[in-house]
N, C-alpha and C. Protein backbone atom coordinates (compact mmCIF):
# COMPACT_ATOMS: atom_id res chain seq x y z
N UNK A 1 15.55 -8.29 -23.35
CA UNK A 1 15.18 -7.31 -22.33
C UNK A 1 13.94 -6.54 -22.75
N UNK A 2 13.95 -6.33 -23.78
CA UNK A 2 12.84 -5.47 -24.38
C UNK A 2 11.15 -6.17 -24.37
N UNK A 3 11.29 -7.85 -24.60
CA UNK A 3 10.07 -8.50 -24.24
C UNK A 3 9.71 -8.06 -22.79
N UNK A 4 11.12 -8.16 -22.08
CA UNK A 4 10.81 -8.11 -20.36
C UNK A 4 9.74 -7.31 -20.15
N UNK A 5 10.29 -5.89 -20.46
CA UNK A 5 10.17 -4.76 -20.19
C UNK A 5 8.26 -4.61 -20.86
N UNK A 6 8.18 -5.14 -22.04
CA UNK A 6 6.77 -5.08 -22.74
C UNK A 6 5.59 -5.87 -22.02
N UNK A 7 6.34 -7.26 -21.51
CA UNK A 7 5.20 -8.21 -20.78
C UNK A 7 4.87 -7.13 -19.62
N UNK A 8 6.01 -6.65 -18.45
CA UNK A 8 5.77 -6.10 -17.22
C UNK A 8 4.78 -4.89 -17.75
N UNK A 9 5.03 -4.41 -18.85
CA UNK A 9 3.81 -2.62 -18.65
C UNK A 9 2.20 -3.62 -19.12
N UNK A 10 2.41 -4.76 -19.67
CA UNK A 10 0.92 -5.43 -20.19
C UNK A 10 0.54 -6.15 -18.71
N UNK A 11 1.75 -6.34 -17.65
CA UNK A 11 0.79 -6.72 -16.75
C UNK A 11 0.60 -5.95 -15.57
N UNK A 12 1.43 -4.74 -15.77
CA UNK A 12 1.09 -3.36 -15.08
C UNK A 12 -0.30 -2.89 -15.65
N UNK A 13 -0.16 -2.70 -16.61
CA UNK A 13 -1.56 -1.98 -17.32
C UNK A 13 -2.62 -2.81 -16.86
N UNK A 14 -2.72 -4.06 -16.86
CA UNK A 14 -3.82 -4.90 -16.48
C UNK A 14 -4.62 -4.67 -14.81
N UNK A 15 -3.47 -4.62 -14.09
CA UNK A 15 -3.93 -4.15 -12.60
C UNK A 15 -3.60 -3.06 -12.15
N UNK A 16 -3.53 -2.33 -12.80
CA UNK A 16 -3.12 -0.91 -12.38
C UNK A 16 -4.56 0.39 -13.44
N UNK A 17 -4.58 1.31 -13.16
CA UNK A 17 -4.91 2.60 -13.77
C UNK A 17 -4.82 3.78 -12.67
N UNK A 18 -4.41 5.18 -14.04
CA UNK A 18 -4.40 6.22 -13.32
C UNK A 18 -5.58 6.70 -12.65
N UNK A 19 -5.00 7.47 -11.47
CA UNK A 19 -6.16 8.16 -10.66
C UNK A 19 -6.79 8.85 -11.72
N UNK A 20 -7.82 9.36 -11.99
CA UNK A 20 -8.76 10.36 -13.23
C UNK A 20 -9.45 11.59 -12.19
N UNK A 21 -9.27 12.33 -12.21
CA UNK A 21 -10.01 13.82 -12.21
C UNK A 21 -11.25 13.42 -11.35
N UNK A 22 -12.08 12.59 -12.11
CA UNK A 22 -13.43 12.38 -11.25
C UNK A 22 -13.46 12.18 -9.89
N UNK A 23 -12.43 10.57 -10.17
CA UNK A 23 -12.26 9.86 -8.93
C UNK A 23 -11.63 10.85 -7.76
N UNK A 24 -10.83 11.73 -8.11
CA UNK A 24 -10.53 12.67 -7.18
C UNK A 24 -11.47 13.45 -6.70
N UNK A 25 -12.23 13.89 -7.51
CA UNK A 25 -13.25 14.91 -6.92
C UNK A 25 -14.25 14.01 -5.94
N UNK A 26 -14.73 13.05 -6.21
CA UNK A 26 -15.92 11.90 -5.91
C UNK A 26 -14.99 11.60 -4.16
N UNK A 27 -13.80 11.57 -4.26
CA UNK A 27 -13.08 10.69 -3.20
C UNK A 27 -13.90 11.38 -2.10
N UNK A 28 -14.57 10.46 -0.75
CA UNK A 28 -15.15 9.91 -0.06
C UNK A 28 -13.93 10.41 1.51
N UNK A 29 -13.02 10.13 0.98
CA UNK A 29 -11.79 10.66 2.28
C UNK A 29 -12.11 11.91 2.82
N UNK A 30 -12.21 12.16 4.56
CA UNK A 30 -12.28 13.26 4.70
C UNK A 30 -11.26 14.11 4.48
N UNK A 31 -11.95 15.05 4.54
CA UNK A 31 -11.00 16.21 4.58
C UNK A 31 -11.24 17.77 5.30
N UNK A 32 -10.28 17.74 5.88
CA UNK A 32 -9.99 18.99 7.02
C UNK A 32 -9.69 20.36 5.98
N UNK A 33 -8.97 20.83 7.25
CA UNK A 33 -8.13 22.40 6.39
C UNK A 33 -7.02 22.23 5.82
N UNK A 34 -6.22 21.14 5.91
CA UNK A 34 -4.86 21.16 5.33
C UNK A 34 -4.70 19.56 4.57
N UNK A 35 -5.74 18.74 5.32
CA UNK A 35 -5.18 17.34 4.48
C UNK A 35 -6.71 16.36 4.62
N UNK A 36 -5.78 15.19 3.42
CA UNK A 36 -7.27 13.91 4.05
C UNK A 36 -6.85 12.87 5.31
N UNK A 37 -7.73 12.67 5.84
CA UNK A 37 -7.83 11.89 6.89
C UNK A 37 -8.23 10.31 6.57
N UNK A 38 -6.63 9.33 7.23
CA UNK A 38 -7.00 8.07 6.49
C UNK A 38 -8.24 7.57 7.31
N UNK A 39 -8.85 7.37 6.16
CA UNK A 39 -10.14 6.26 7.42
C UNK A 39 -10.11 5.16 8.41
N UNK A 40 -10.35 4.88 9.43
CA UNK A 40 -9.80 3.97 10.28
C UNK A 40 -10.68 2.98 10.22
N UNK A 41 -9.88 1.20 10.23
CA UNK A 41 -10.13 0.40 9.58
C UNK A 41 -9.73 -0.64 10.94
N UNK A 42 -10.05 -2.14 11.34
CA UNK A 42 -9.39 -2.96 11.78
C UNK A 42 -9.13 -4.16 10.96
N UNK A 43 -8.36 -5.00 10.82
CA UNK A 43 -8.32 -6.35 10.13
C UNK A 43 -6.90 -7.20 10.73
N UNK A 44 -7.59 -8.77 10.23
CA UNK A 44 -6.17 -9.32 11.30
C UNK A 44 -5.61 -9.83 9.87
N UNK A 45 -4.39 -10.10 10.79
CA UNK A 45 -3.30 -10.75 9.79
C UNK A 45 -3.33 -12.05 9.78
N UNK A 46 -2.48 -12.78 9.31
CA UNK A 46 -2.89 -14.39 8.69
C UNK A 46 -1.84 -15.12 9.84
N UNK A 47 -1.40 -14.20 10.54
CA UNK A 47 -1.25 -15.05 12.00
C UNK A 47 -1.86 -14.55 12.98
N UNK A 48 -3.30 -14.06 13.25
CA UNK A 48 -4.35 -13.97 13.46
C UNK A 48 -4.00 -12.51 14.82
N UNK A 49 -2.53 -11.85 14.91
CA UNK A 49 -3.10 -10.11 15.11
C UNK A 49 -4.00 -9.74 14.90
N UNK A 50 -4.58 -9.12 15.58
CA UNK A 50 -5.47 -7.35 14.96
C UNK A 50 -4.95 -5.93 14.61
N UNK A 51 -4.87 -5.52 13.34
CA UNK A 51 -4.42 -4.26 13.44
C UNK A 51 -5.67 -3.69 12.97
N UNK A 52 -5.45 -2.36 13.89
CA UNK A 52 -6.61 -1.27 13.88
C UNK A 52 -5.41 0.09 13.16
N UNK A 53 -6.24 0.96 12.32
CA UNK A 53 -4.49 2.02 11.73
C UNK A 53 -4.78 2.71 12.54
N UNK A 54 -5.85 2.89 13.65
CA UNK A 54 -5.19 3.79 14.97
C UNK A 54 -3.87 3.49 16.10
N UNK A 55 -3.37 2.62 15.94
CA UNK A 55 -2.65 1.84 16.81
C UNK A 55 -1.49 2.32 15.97
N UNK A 56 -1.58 2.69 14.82
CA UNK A 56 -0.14 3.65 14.38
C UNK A 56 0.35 5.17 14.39
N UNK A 57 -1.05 5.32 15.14
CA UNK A 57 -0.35 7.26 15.51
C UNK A 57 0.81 7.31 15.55
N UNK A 58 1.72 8.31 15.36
CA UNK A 58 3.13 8.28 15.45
C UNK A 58 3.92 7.87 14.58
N UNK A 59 3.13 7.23 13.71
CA UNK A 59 4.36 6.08 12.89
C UNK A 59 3.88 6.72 11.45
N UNK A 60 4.89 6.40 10.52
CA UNK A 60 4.27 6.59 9.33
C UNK A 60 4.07 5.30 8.75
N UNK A 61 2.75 5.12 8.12
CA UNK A 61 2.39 3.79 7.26
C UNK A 61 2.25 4.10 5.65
N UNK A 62 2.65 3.02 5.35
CA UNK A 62 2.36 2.98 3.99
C UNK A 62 1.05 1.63 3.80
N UNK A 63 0.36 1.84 3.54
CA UNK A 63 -1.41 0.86 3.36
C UNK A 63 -0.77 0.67 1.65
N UNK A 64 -0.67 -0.47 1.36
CA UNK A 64 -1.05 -1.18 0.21
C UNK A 64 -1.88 -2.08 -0.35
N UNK A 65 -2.83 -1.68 -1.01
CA UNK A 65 -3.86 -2.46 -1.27
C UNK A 65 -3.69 -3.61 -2.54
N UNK A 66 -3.42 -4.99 -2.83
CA UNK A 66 -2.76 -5.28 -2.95
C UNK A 66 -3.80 -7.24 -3.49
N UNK A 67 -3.21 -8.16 -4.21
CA UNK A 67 -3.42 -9.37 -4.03
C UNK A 67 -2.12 -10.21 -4.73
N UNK A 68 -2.39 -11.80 -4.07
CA UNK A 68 -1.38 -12.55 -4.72
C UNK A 68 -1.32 -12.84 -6.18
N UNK A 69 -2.19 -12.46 -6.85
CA UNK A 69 -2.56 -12.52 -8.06
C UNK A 69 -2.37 -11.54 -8.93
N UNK A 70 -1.42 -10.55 -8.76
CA UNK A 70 -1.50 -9.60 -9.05
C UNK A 70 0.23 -9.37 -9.34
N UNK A 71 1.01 -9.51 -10.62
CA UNK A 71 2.14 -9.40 -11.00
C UNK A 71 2.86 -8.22 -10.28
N UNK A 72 2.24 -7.09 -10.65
CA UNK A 72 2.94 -6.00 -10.31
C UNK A 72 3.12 -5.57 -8.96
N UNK A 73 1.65 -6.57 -8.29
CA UNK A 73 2.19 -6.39 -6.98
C UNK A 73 3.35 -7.41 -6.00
N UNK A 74 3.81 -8.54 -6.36
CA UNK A 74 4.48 -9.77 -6.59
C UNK A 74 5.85 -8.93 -6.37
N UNK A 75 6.17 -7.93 -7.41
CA UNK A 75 7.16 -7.47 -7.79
C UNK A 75 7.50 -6.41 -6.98
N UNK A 76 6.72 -5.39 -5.75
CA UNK A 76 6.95 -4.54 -5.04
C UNK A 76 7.57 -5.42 -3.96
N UNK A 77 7.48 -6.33 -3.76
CA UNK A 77 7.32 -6.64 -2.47
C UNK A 77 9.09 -7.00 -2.19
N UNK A 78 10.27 -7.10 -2.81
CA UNK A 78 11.50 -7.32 -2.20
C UNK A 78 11.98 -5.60 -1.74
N UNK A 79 10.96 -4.42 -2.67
CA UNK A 79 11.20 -3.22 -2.44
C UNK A 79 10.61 -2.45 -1.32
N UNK A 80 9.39 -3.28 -1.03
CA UNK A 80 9.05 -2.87 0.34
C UNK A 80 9.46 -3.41 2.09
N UNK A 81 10.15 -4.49 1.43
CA UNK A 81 10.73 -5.77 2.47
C UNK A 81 12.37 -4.56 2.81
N UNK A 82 13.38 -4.03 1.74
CA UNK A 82 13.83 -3.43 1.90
C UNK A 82 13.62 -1.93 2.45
N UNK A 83 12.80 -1.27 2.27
CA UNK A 83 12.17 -0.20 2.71
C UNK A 83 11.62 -0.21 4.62
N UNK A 84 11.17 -1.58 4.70
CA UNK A 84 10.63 -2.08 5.85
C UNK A 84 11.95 -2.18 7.01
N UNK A 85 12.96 -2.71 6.38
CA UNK A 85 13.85 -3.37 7.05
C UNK A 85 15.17 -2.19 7.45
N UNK A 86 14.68 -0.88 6.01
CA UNK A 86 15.78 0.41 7.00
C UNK A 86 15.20 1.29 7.41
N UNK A 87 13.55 0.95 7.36
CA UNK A 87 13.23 2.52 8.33
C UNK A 87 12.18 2.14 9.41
N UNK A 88 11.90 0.45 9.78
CA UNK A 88 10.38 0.56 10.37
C UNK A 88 11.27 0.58 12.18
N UNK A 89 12.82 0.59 12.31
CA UNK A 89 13.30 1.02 13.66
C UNK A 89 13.39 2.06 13.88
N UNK A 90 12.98 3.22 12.91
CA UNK A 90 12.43 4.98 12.56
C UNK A 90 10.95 5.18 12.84
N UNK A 91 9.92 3.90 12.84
CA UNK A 91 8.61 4.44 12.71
C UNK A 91 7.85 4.31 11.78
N UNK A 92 8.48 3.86 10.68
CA UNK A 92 7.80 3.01 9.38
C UNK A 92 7.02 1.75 9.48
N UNK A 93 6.15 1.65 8.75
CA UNK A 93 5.13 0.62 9.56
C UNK A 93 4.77 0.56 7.59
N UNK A 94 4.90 -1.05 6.87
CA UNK A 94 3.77 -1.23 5.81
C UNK A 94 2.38 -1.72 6.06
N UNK A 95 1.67 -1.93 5.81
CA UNK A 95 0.48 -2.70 5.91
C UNK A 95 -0.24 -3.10 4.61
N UNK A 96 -0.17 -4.35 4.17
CA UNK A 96 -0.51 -4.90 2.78
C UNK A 96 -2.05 -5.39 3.28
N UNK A 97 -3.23 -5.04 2.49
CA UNK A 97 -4.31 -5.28 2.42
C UNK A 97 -4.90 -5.96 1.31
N UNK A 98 -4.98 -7.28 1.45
CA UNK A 98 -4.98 -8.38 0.52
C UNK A 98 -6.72 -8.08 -0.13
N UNK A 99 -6.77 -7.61 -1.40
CA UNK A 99 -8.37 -7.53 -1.66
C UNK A 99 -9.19 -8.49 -1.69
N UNK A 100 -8.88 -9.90 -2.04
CA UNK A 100 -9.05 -10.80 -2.01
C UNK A 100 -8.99 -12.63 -1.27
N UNK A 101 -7.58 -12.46 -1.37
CA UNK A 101 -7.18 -13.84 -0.27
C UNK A 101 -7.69 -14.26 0.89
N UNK A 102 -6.90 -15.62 0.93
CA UNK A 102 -7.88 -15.93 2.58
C UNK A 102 -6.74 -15.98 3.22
N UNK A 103 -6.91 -16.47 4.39
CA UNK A 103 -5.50 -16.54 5.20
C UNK A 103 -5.09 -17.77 4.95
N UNK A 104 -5.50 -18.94 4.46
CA UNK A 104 -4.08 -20.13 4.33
C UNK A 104 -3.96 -19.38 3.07
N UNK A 105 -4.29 -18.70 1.61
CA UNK A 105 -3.25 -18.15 0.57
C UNK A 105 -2.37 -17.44 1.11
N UNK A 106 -2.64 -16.42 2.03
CA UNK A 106 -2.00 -15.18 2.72
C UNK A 106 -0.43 -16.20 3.25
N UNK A 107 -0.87 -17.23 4.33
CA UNK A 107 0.64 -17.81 5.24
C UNK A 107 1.30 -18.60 3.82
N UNK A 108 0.59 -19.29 2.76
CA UNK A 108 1.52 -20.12 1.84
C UNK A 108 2.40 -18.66 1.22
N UNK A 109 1.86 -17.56 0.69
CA UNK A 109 2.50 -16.70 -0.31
C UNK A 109 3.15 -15.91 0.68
N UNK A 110 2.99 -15.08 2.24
CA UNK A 110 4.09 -15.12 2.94
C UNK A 110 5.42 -15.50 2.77
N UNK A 111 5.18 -17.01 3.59
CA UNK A 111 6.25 -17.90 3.19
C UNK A 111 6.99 -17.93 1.45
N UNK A 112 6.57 -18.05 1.00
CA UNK A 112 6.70 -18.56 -0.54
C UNK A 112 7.60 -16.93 -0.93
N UNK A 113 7.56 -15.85 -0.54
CA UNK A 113 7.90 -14.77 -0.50
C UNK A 113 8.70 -13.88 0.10
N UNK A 114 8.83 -14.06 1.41
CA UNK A 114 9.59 -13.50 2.64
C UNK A 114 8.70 -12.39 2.87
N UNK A 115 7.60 -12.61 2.79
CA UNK A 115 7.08 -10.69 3.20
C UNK A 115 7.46 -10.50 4.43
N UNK A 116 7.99 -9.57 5.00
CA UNK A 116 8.33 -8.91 6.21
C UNK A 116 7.24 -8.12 6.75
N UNK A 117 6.20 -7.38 6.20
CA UNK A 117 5.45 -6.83 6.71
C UNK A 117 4.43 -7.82 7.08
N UNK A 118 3.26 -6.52 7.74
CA UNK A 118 1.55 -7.33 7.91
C UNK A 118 1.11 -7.40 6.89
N UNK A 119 0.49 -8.73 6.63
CA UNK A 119 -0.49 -8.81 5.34
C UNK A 119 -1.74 -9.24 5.96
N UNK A 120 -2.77 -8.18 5.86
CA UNK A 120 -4.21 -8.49 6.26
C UNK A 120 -4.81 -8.55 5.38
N UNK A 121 -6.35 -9.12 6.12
CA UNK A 121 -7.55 -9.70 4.69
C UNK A 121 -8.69 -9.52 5.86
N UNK A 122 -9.78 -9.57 5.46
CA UNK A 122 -11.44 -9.36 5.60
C UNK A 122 -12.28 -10.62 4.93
N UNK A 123 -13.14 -10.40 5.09
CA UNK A 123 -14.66 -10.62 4.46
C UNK A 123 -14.41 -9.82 3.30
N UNK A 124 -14.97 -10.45 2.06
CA UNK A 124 -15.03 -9.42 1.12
C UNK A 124 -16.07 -7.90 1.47
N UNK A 125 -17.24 -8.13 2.14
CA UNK A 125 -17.81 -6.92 2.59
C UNK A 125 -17.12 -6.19 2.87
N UNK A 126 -16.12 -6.35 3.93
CA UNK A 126 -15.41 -6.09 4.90
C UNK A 126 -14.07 -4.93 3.91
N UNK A 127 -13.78 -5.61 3.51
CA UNK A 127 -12.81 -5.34 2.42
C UNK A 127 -13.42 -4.21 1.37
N UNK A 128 -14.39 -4.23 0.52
CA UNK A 128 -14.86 -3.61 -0.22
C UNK A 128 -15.21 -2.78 0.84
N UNK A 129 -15.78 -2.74 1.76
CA UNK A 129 -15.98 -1.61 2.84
C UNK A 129 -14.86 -0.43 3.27
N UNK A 130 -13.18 -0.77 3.39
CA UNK A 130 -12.46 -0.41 3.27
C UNK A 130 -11.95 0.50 2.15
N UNK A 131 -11.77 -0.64 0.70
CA UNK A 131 -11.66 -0.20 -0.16
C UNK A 131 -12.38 1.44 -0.45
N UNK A 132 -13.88 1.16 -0.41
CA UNK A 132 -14.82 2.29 -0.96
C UNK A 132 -14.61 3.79 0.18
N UNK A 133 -14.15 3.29 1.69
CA UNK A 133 -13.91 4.61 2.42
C UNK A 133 -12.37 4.64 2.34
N UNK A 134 -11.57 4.47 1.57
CA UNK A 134 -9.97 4.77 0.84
C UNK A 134 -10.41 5.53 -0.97
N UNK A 135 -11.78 5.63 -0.99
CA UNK A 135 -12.68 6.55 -2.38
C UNK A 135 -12.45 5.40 -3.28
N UNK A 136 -12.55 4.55 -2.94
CA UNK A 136 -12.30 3.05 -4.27
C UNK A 136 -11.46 2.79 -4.69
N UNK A 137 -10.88 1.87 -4.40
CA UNK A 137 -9.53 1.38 -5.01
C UNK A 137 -9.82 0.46 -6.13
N UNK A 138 -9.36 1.38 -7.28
CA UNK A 138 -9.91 0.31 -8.71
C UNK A 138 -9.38 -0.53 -9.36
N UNK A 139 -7.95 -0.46 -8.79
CA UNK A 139 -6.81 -1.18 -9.08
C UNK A 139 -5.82 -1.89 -8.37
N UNK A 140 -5.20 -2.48 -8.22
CA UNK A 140 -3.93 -3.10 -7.64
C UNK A 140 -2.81 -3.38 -8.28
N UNK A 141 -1.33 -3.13 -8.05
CA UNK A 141 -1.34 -2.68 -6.45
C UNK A 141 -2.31 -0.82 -6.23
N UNK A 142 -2.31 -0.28 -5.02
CA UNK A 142 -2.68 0.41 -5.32
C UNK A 142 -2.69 1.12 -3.54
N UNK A 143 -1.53 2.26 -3.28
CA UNK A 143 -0.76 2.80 -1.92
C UNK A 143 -1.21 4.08 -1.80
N UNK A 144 -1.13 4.34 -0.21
CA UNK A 144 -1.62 5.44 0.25
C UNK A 144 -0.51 5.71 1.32
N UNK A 145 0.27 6.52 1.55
CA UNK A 145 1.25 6.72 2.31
C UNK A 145 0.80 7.54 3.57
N UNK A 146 1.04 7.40 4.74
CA UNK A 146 -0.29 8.37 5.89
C UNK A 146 0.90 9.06 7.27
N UNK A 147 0.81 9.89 7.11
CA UNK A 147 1.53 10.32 8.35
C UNK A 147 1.70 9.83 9.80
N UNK A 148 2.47 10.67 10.57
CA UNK A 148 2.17 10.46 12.01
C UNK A 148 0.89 10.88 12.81
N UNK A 149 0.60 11.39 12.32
CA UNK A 149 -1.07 12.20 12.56
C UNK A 149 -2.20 11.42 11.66
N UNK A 150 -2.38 10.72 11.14
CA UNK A 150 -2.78 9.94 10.24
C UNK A 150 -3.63 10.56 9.15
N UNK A 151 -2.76 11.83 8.51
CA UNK A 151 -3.08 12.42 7.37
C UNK A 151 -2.47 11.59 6.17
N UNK A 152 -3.06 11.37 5.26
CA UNK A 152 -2.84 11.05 3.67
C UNK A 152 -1.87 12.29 3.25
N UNK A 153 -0.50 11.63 2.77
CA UNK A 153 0.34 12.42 2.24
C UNK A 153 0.43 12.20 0.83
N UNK A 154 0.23 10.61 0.23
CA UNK A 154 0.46 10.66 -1.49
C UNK A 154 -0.64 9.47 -1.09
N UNK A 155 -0.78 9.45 -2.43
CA UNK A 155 -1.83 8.28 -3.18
C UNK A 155 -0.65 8.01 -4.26
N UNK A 156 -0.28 6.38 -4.20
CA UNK A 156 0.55 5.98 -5.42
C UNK A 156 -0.29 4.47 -5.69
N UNK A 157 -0.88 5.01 -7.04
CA UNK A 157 -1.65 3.91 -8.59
C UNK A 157 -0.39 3.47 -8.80
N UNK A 158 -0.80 2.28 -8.72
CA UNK A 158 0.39 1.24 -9.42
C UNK A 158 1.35 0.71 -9.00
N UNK A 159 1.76 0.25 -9.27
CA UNK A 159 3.44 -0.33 -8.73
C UNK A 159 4.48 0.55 -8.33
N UNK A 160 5.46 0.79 -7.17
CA UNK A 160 6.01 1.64 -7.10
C UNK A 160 7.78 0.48 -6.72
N UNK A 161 7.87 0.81 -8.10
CA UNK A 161 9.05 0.09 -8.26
C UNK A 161 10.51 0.79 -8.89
N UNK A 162 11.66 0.91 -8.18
CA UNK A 162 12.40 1.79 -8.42
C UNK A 162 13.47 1.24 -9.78
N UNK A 163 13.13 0.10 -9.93
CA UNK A 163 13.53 0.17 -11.78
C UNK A 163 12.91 0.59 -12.74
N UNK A 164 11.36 0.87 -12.37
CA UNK A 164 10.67 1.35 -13.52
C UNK A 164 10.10 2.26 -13.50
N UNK A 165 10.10 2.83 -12.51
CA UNK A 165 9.49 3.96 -12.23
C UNK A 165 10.14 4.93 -10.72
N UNK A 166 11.56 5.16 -11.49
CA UNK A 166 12.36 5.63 -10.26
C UNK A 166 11.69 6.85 -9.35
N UNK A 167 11.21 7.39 -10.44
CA UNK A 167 10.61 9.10 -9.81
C UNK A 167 9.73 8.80 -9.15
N UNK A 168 8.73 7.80 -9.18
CA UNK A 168 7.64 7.45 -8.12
C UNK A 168 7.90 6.75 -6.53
N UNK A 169 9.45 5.95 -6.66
CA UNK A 169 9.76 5.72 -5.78
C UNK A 169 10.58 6.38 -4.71
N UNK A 170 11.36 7.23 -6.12
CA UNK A 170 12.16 8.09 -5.06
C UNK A 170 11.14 8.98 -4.63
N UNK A 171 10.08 9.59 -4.49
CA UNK A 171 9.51 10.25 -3.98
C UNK A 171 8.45 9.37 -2.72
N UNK A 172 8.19 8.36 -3.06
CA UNK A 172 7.81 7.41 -1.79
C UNK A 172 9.45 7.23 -0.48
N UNK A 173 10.08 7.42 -1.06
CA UNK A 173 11.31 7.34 -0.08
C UNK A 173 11.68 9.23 0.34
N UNK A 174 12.13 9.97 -0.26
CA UNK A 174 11.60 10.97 0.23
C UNK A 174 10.85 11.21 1.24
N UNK A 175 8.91 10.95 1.03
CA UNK A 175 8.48 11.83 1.76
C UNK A 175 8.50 10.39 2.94
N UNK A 176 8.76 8.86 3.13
CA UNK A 176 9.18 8.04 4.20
C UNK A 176 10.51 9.22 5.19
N UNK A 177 11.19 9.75 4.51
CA UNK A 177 12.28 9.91 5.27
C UNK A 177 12.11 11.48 5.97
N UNK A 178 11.20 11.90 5.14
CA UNK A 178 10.72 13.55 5.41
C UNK A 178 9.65 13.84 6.66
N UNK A 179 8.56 12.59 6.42
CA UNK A 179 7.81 12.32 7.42
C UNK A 179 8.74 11.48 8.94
N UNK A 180 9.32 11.06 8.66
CA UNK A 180 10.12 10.58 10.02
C UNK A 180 11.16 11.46 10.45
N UNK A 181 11.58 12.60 9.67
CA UNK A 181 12.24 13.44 10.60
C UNK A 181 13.71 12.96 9.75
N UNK A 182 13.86 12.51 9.25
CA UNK A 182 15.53 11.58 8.79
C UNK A 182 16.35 12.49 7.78
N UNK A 183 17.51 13.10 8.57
CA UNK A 183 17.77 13.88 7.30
C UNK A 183 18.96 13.31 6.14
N UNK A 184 18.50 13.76 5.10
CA UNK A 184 20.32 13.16 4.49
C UNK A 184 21.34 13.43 4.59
């Protein structure tokens, strides 16, 4: 168990880093009187939708920025498939933003996976265009959780996986259930 546990933080550490001070100050996201404003983006999915994140007013999304190549993000995904599957008849909406892939990787690793959510992709322009008005995403996985109003409520670096990092998830479930109104 203990190798387990050592490989997963060497391949967390590899695609992941903390937000730093700078990057916060530098971040590019607007910002109002009370919050940041997610930037609005369109991209289709790999069964060729369009989602625009205006088309989710109302809903709360979670944007994960994200590739198939990417362990730690591999490993969110039965936790967001669950997450998806008890709150998106509440208004929960994921949206996985592939930094890289094309769409036949996107439908094989789908499949190969069960993702339940949207998994979109770009042009790399397109993408890095995104990325840099989300203030740069330097890592993967790498989540932005956005209200019904489409304010930025958390920024979560890294994997948000509730075996290893319970406090990060229980607080992604939290403010899912806080932002939809759901009480315990």
């Amino acid at each position: 168990m203990k190798n387990g546990l050592f490989i997963f933080y060497l391949l967390l550490m590899s695609c992941s880093n903390e937000i730093k001070a700078e990057a916060i100050k530098e971040n590019p996201i607007e910002k109002n009187d009370k919050a940041f404003i997610a930037p609005e983006f369109s991209l289709n999915s790999y069964n060729d939708d369009l989602y625009a994140l205006s088309d989710f007013r109302g809903k709360v999304v979670l944007l994960n920025f994200w590739a198939t190549w990417c362990g730690p993000c591999i490993m969110e995904i039965p936790e967001f498939n669950e997450l998806y599957d008890k709150y998106h008849k509440s208004g929960f909406e994921i949206l996985g933003i592939s930094l890289s892939d094309t769409k036949r990787q996107l439908i094989d690793f789908a499949k190969t996976y069960g993702v339940k959510y949207p998994l979109l992709y770009g042009s790399s322009e397109k993408i890095n265009k995104i990325a840099s008005d989300y203030g740069g995403v330097s890592a993967v996985p790498w989540s932005f959780l956005i209200d019904t109003n489409g304010e930025i409520i958390t920024i979560y670096p890294g994997a948000i996986l509730k075996q290893y990092d319970p406090k990060m998830y229980q607080d992604l479930v939290n403010n899912i259930e806080k932002y939809l109104g759901i009480n315990k």
